[in-house]
PDB file of N, CA and C in Angstrom:
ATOM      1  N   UNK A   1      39.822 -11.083   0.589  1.00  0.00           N
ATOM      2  CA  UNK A   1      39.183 -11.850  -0.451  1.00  0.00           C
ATOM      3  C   UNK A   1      39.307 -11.143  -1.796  1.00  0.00           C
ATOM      4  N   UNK A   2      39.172  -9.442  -1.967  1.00  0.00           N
ATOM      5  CA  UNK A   2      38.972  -9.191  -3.139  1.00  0.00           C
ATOM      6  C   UNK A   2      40.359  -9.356  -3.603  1.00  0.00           C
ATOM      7  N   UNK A   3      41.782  -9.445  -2.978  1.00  0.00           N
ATOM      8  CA  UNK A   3      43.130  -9.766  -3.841  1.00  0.00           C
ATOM      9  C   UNK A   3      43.429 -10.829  -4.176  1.00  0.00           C
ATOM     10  N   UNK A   4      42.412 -11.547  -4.206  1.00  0.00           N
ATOM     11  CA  UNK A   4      42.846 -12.917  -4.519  1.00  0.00           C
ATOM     12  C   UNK A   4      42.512 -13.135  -5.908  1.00  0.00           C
ATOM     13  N   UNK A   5      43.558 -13.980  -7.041  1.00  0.00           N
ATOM     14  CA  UNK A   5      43.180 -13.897  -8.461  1.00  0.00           C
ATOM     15  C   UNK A   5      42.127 -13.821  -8.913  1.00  0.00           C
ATOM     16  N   UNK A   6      41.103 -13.757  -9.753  1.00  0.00           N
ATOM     17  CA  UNK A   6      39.783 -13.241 -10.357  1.00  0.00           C
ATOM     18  C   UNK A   6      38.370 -12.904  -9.386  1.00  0.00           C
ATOM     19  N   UNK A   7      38.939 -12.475  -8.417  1.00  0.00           N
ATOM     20  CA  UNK A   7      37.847 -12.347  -7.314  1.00  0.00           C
ATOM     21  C   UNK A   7      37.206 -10.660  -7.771  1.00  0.00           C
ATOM     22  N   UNK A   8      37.674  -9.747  -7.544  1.00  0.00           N
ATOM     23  CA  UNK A   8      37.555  -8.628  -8.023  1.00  0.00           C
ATOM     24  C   UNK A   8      36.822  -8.668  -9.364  1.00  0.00           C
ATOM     25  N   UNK A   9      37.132  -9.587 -10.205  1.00  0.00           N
ATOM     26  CA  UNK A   9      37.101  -9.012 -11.657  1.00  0.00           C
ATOM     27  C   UNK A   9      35.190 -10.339 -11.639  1.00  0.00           C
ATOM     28  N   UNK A  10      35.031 -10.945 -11.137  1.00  0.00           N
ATOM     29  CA  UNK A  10      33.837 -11.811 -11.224  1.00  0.00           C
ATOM     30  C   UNK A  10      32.779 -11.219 -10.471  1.00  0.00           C
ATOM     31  N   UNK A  11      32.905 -10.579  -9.248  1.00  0.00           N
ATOM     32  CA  UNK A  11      31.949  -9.866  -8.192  1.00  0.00           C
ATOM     33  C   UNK A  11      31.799  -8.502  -8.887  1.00  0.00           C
ATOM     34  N   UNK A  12      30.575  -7.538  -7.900  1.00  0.00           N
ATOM     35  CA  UNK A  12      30.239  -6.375  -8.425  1.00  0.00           C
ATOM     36  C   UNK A  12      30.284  -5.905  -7.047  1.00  0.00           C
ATOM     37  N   UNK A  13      30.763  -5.109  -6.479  1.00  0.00           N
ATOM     38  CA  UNK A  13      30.766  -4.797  -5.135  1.00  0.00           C
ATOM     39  C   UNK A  13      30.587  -3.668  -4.873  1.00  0.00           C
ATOM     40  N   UNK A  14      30.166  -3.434  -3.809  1.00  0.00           N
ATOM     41  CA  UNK A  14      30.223  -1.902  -3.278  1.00  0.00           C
ATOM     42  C   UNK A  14      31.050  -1.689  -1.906  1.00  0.00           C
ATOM     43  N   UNK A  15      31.794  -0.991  -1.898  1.00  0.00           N
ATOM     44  CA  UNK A  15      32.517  -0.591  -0.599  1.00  0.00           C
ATOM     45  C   UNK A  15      31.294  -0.290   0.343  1.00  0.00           C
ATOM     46  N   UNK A  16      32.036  -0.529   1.584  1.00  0.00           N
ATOM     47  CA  UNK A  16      30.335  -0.216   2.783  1.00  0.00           C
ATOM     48  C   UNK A  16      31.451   0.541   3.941  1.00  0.00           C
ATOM     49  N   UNK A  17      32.423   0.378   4.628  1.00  0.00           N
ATOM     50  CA  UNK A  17      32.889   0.953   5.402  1.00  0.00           C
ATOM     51  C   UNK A  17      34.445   0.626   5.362  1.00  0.00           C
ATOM     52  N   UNK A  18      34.863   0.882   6.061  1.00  0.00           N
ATOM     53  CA  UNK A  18      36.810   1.128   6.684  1.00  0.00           C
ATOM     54  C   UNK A  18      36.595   0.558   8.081  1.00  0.00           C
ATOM     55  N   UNK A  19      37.085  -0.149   8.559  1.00  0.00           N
ATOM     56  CA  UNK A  19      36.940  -0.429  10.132  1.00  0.00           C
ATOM     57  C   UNK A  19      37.985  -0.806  10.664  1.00  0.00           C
ATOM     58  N   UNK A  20      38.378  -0.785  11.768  1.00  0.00           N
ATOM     59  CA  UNK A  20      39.283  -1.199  12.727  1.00  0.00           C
ATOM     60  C   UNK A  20      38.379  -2.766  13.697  1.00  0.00           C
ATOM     61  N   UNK A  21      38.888  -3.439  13.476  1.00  0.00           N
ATOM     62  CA  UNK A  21      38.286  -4.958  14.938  1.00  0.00           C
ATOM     63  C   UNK A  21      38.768  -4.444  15.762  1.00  0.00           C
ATOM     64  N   UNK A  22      37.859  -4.503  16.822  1.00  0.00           N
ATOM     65  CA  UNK A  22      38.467  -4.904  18.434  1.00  0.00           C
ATOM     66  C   UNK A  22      39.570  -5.852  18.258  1.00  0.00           C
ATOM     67  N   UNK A  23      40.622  -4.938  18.860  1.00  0.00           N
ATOM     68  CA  UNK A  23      42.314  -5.992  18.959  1.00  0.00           C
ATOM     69  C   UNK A  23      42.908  -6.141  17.795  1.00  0.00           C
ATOM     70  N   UNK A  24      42.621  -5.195  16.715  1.00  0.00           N
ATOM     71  CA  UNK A  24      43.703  -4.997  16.010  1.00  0.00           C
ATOM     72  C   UNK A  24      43.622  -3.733  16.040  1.00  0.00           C
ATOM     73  N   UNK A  25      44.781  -3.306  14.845  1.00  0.00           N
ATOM     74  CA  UNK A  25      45.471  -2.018  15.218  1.00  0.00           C
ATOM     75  C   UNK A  25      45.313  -1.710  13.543  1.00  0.00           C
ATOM     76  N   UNK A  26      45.095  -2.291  12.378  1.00  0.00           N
ATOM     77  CA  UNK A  26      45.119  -1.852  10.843  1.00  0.00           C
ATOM     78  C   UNK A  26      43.622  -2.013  10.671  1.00  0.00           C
ATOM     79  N   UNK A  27      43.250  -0.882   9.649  1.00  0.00           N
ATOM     80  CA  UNK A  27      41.846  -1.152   9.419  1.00  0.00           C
ATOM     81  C   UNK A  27      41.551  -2.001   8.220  1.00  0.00           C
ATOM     82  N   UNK A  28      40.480  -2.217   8.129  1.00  0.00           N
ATOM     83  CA  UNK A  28      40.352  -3.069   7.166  1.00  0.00           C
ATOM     84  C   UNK A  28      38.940  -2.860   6.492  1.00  0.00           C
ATOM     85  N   UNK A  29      38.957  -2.538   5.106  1.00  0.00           N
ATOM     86  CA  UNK A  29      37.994  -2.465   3.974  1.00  0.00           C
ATOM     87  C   UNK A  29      37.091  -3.228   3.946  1.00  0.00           C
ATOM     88  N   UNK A  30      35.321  -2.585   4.684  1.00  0.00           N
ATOM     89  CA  UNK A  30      34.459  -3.750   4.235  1.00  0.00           C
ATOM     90  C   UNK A  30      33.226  -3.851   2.761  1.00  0.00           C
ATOM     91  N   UNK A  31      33.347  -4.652   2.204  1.00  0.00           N
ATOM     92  CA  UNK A  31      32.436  -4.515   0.776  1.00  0.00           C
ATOM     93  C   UNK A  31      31.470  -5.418   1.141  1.00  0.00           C
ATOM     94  N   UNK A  32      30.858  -5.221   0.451  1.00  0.00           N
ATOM     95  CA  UNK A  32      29.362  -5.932  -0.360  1.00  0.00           C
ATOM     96  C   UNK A  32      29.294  -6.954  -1.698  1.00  0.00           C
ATOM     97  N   UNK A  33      28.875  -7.702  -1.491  1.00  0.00           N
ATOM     98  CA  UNK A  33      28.881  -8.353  -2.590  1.00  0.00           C
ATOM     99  C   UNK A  33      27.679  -8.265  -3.499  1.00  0.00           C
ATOM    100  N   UNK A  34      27.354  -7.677  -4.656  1.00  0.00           N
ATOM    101  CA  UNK A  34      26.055  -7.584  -4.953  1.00  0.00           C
ATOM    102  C   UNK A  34      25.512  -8.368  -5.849  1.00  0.00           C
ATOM    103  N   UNK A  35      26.438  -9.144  -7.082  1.00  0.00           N
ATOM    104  CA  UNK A  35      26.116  -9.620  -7.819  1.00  0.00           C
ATOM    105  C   UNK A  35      27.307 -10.178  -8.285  1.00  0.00           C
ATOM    106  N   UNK A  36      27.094 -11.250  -9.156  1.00  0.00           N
ATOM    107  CA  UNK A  36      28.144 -11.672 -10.860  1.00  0.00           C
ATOM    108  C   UNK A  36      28.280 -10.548 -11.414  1.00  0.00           C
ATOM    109  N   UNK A  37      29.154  -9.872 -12.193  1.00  0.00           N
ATOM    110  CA  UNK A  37      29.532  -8.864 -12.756  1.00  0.00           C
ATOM    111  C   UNK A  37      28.613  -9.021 -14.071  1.00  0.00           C
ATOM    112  N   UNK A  38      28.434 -10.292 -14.375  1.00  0.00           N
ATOM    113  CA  UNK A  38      27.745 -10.459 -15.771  1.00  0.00           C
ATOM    114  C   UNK A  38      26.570 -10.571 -15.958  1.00  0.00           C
ATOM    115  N   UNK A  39      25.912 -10.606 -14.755  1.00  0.00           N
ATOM    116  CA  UNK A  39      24.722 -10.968 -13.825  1.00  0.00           C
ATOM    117  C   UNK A  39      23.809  -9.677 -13.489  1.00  0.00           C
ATOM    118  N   UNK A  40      25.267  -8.577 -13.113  1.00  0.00           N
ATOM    119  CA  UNK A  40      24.437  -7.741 -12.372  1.00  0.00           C
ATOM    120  C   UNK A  40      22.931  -6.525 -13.079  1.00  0.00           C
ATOM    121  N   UNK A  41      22.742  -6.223 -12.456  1.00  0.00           N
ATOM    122  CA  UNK A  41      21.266  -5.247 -12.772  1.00  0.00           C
ATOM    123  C   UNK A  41      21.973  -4.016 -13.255  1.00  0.00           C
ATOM    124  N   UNK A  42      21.183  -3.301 -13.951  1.00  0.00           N
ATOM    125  CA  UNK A  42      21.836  -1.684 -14.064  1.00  0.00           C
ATOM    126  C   UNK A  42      21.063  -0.884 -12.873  1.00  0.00           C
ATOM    127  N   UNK A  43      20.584  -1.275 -11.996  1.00  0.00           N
ATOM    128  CA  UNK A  43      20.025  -0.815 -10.437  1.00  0.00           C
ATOM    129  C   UNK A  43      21.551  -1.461 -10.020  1.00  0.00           C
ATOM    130  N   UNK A  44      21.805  -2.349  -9.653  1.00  0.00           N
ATOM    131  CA  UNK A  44      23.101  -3.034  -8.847  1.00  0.00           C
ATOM    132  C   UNK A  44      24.187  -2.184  -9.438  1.00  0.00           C
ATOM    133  N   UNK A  45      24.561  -1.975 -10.643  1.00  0.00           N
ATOM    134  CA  UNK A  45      25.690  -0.965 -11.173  1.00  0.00           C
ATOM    135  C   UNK A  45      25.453   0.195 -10.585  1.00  0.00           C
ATOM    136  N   UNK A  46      23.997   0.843 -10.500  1.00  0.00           N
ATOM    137  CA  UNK A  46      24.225   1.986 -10.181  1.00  0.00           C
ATOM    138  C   UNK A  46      24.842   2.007  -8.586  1.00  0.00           C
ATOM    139  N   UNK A  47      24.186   1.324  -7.730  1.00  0.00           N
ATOM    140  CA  UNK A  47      24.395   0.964  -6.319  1.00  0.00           C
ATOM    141  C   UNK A  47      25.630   1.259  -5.548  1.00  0.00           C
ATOM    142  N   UNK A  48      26.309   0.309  -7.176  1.00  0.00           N
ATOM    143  CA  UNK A  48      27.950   0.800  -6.645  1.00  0.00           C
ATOM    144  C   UNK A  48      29.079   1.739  -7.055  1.00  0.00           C
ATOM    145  N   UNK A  49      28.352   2.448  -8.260  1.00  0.00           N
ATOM    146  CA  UNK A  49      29.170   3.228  -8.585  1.00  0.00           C
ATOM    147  C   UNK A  49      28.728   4.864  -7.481  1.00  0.00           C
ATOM    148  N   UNK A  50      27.188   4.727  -7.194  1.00  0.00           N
ATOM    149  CA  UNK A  50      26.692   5.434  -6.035  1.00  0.00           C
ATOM    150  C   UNK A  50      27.617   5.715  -5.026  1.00  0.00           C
ATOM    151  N   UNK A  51      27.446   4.484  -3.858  1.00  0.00           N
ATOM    152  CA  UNK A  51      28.597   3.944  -2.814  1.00  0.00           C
ATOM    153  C   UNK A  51      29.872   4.610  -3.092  1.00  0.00           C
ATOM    154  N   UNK A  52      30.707   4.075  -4.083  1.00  0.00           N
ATOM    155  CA  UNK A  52      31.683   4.084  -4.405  1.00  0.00           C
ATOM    156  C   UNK A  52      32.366   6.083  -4.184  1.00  0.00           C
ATOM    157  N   UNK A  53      31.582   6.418  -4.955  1.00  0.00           N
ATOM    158  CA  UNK A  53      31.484   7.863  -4.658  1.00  0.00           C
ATOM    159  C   UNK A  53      30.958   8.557  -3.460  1.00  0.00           C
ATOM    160  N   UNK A  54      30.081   7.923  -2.603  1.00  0.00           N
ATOM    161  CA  UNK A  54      29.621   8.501  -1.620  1.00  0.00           C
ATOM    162  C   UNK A  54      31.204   8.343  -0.925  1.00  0.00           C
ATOM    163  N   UNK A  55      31.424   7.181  -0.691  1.00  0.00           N
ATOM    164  CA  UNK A  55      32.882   6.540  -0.050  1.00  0.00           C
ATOM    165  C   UNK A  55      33.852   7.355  -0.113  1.00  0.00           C
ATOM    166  N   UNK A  56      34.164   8.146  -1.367  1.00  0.00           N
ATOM    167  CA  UNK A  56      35.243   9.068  -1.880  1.00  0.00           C
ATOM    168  C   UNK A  56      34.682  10.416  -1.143  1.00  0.00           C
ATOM    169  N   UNK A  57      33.275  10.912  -1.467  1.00  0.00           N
ATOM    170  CA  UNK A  57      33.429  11.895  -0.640  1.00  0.00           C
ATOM    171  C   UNK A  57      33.990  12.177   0.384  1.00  0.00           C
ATOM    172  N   UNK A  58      33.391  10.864   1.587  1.00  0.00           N
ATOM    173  CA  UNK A  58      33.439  10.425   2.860  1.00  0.00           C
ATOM    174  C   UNK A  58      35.007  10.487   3.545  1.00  0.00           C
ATOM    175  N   UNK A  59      35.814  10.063   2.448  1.00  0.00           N
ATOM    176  CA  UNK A  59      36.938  10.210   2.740  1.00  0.00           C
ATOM    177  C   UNK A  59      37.617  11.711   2.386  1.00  0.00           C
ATOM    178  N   UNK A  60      37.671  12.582   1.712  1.00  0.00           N
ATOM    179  CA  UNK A  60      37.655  13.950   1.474  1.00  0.00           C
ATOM    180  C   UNK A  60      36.631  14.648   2.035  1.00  0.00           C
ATOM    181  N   UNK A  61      35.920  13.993   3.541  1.00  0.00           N
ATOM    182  CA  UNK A  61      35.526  14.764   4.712  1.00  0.00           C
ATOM    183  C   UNK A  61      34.391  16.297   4.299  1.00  0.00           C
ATOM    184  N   UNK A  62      33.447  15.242   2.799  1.00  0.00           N
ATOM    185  CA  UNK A  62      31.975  16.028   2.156  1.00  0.00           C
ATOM    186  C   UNK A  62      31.399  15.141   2.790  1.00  0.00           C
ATOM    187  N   UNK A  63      30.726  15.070   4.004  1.00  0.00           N
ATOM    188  CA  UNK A  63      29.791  14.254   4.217  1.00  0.00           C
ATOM    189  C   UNK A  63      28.478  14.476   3.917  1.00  0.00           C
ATOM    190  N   UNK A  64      28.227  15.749   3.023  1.00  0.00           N
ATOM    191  CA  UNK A  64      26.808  16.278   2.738  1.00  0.00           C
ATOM    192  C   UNK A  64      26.599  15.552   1.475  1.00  0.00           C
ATOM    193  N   UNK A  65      27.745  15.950   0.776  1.00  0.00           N
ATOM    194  CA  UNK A  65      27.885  15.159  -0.502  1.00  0.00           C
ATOM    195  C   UNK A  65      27.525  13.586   0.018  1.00  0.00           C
ATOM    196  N   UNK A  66      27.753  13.065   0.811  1.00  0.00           N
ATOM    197  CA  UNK A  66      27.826  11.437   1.048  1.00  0.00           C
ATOM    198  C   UNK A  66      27.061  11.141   1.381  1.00  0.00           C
ATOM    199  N   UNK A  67      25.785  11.768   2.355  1.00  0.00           N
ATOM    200  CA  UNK A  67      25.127  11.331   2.377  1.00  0.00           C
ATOM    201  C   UNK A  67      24.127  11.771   1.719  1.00  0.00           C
ATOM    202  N   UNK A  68      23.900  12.732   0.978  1.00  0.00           N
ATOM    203  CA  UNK A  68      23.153  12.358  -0.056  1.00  0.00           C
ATOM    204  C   UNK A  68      23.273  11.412  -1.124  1.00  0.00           C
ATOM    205  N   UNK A  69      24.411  11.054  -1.251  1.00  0.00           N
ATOM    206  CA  UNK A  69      24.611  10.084  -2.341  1.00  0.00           C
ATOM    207  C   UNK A  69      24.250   8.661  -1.770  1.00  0.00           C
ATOM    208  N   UNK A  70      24.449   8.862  -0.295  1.00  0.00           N
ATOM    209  CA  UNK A  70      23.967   7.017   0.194  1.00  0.00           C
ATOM    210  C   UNK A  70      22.217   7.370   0.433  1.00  0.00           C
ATOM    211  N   UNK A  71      21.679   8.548   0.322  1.00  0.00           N
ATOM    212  CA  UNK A  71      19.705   8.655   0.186  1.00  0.00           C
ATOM    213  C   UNK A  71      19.244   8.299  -1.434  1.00  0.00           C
ATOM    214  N   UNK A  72      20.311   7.916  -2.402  1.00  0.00           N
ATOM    215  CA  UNK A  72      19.755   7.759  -3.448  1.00  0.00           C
ATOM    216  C   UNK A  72      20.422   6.059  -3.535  1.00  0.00           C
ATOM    217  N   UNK A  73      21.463   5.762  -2.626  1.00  0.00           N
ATOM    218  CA  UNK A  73      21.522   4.630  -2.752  1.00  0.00           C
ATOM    219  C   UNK A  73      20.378   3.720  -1.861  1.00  0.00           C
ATOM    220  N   UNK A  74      20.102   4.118  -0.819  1.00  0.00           N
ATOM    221  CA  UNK A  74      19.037   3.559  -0.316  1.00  0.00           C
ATOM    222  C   UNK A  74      17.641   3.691  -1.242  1.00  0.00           C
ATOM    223  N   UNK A  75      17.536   4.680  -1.867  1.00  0.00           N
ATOM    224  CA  UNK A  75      16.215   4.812  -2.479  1.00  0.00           C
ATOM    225  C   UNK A  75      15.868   3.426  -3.650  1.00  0.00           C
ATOM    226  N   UNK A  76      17.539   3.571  -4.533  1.00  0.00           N
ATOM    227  CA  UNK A  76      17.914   2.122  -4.878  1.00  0.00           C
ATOM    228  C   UNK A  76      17.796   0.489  -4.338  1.00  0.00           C
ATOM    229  N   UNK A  77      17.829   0.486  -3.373  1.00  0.00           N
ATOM    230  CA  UNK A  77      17.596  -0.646  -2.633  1.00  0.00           C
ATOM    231  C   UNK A  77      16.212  -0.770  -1.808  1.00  0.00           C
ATOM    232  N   UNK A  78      15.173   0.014  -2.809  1.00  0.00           N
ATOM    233  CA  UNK A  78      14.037  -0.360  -1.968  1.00  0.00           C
ATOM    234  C   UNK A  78      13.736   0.459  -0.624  1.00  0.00           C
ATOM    235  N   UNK A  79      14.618   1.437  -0.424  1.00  0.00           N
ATOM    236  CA  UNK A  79      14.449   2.077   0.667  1.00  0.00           C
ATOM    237  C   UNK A  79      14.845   1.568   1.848  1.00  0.00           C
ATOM    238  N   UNK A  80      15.606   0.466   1.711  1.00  0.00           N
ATOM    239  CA  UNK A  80      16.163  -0.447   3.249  1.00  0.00           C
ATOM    240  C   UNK A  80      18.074  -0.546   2.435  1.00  0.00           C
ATOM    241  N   UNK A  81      18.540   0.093   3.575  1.00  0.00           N
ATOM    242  CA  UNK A  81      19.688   0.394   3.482  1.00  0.00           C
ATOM    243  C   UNK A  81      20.678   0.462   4.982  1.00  0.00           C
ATOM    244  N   UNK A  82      20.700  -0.737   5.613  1.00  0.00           N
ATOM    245  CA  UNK A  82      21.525  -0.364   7.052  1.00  0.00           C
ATOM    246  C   UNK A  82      22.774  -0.301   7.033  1.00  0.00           C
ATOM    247  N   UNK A  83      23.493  -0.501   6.376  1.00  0.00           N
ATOM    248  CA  UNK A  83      25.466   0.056   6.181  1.00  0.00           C
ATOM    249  C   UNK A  83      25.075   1.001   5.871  1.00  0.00           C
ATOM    250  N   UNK A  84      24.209   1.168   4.244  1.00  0.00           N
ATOM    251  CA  UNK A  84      24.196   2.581   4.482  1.00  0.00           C
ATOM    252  C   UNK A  84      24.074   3.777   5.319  1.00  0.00           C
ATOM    253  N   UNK A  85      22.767   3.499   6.058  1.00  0.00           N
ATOM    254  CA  UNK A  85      22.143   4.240   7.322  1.00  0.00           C
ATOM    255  C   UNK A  85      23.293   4.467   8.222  1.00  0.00           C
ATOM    256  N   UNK A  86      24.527   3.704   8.677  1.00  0.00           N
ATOM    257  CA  UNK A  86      25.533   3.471   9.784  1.00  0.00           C
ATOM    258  C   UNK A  86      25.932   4.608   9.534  1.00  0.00           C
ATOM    259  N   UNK A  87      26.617   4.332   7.721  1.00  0.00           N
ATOM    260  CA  UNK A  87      27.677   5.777   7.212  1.00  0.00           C
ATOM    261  C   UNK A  87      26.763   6.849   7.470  1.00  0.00           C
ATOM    262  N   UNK A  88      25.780   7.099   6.944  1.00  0.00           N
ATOM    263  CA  UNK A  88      24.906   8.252   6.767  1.00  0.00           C
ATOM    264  C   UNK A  88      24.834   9.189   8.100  1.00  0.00           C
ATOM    265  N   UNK A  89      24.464   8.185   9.104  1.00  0.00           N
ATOM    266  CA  UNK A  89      24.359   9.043  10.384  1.00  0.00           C
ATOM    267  C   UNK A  89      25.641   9.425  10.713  1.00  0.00           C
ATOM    268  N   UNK A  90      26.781   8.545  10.599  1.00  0.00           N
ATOM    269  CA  UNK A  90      28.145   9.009  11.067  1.00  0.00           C
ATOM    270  C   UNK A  90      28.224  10.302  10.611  1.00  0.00           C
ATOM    271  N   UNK A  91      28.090  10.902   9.093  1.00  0.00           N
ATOM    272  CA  UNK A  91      28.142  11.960   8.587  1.00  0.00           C
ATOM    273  C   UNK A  91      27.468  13.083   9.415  1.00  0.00           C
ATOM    274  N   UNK A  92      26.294  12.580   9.818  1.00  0.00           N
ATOM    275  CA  UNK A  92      25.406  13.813  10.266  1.00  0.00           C
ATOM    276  C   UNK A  92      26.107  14.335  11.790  1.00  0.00           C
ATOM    277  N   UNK A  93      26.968  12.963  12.424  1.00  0.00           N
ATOM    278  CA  UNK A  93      27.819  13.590  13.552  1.00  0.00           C
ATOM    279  C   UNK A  93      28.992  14.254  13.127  1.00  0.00           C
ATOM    280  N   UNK A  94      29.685  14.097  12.178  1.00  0.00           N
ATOM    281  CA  UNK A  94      30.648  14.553  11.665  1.00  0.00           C
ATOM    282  C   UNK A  94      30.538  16.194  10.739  1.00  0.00           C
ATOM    283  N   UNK A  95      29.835  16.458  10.601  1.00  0.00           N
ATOM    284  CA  UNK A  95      29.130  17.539  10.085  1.00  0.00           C
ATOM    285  C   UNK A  95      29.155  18.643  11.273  1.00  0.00           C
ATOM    286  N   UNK A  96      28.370  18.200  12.113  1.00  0.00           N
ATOM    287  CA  UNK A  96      28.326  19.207  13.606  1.00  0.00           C
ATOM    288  C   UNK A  96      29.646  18.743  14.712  1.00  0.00           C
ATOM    289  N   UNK A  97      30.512  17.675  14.597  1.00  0.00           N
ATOM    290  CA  UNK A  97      31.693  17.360  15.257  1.00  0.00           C
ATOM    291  C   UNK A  97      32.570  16.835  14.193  1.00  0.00           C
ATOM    292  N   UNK A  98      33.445  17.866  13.445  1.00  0.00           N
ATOM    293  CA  UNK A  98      34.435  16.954  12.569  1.00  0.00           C
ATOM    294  C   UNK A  98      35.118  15.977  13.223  1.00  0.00           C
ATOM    295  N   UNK A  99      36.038  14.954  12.426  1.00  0.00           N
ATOM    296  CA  UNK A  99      36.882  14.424  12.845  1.00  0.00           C
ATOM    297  C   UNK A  99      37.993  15.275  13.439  1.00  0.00           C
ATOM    298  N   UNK A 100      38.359  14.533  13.890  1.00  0.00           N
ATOM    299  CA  UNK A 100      39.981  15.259  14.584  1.00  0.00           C
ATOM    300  C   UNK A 100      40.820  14.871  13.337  1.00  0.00           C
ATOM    301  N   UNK A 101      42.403  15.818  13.087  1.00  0.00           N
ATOM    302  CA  UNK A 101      43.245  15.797  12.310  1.00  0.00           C
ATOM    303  C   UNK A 101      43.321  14.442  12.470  1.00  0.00           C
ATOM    304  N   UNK A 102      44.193  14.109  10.892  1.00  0.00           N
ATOM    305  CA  UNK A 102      44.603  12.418  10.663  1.00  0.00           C
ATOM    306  C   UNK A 102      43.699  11.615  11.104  1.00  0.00           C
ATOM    307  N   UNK A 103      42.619  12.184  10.657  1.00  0.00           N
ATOM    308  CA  UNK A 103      41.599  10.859  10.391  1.00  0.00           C
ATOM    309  C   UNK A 103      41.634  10.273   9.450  1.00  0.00           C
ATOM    310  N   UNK A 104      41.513   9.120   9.402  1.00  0.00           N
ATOM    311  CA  UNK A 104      42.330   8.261   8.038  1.00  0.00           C
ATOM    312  C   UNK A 104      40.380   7.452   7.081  1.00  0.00           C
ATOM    313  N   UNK A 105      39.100   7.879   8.092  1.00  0.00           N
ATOM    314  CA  UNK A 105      38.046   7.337   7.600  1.00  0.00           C
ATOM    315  C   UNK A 105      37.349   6.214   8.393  1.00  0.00           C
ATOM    316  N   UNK A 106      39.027   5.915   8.872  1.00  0.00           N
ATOM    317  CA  UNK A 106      38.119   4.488   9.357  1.00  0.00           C
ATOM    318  C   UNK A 106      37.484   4.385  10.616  1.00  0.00           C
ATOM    319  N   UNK A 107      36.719   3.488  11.352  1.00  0.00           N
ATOM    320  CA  UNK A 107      35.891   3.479  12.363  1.00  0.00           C
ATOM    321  C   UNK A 107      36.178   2.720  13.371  1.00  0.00           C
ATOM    322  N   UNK A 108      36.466   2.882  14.323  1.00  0.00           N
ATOM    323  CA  UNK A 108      37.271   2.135  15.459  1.00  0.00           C
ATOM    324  C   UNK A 108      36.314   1.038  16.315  1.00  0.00           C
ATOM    325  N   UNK A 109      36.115   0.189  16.085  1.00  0.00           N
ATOM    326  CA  UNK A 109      34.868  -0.567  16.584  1.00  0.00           C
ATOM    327  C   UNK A 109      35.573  -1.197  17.953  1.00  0.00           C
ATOM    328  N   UNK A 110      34.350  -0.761  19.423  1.00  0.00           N
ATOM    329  CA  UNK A 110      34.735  -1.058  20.543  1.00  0.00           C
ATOM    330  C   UNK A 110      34.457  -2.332  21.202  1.00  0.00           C
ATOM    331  N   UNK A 111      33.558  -3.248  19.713  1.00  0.00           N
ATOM    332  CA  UNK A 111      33.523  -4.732  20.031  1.00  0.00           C
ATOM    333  C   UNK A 111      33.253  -5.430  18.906  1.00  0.00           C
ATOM    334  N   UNK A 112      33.490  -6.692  19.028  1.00  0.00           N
ATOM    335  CA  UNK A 112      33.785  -7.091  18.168  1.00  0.00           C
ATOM    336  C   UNK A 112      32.101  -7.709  16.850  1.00  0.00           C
ATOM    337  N   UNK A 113      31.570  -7.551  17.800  1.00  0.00           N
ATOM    338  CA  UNK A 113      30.208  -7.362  16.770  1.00  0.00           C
ATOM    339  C   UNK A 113      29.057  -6.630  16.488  1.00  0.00           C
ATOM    340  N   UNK A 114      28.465  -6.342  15.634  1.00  0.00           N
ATOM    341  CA  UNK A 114      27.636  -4.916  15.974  1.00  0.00           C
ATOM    342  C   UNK A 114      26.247  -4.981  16.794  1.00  0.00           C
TER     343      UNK A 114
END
């Protein structure tokens, strides 16, 4: 959805995870939709420029960095945050069990709904 002509540029989004479906084999980028870009809150900006960076840590394998950055994004949202919470804990396993080499981020889901 977000490559499609003015889709990107009208939404305010926040990245939430990388995933793999049951029965495929490419992962695939999941976002958030938070607002109209023209619409949005300067709480909603922060949200995602938050995310956005927690995400980058996450992928350069700081998950301390990340998840602190998703405890101030939850703090942002009222304190209810469950994508967030998903990533967050992943970190705290990943911290005491890294990934294995060529981990690419993403999350291999063993069905098809959560």
């Amino acid at each position: 959805v977000l490559d499609q002509p003015g889709v990107a540029n009208m939404f305010l989004f926040r990245p939430l995870d990388c995933v793999v479906v049951k029965g495929r084999q490419k992962a695939t980028k999941v976002f958030e939709a938070l607002n109209f870009v023209g619409s949005a809150t300067e709480d909603q900006k922060m949200i995602s420029e938050l995310t956005t960076e927690a995400m980058e840590a996450y992928l350069k394998r700081d998950f301390e960095h990340c998840a602190q950055l998703l405890q101030r994004t939850k703090a942002l949202k009222g304190g209810v945050d469950v994508a967030g919470d998903l990533v967050a804990a992943r970190c705290v396993q990943y911290q005491e069990h890294p990934p294995p080499e060529g981990w690419d981020g993403s999350e291999v889901l063993t069905q098809k709904s959560f």
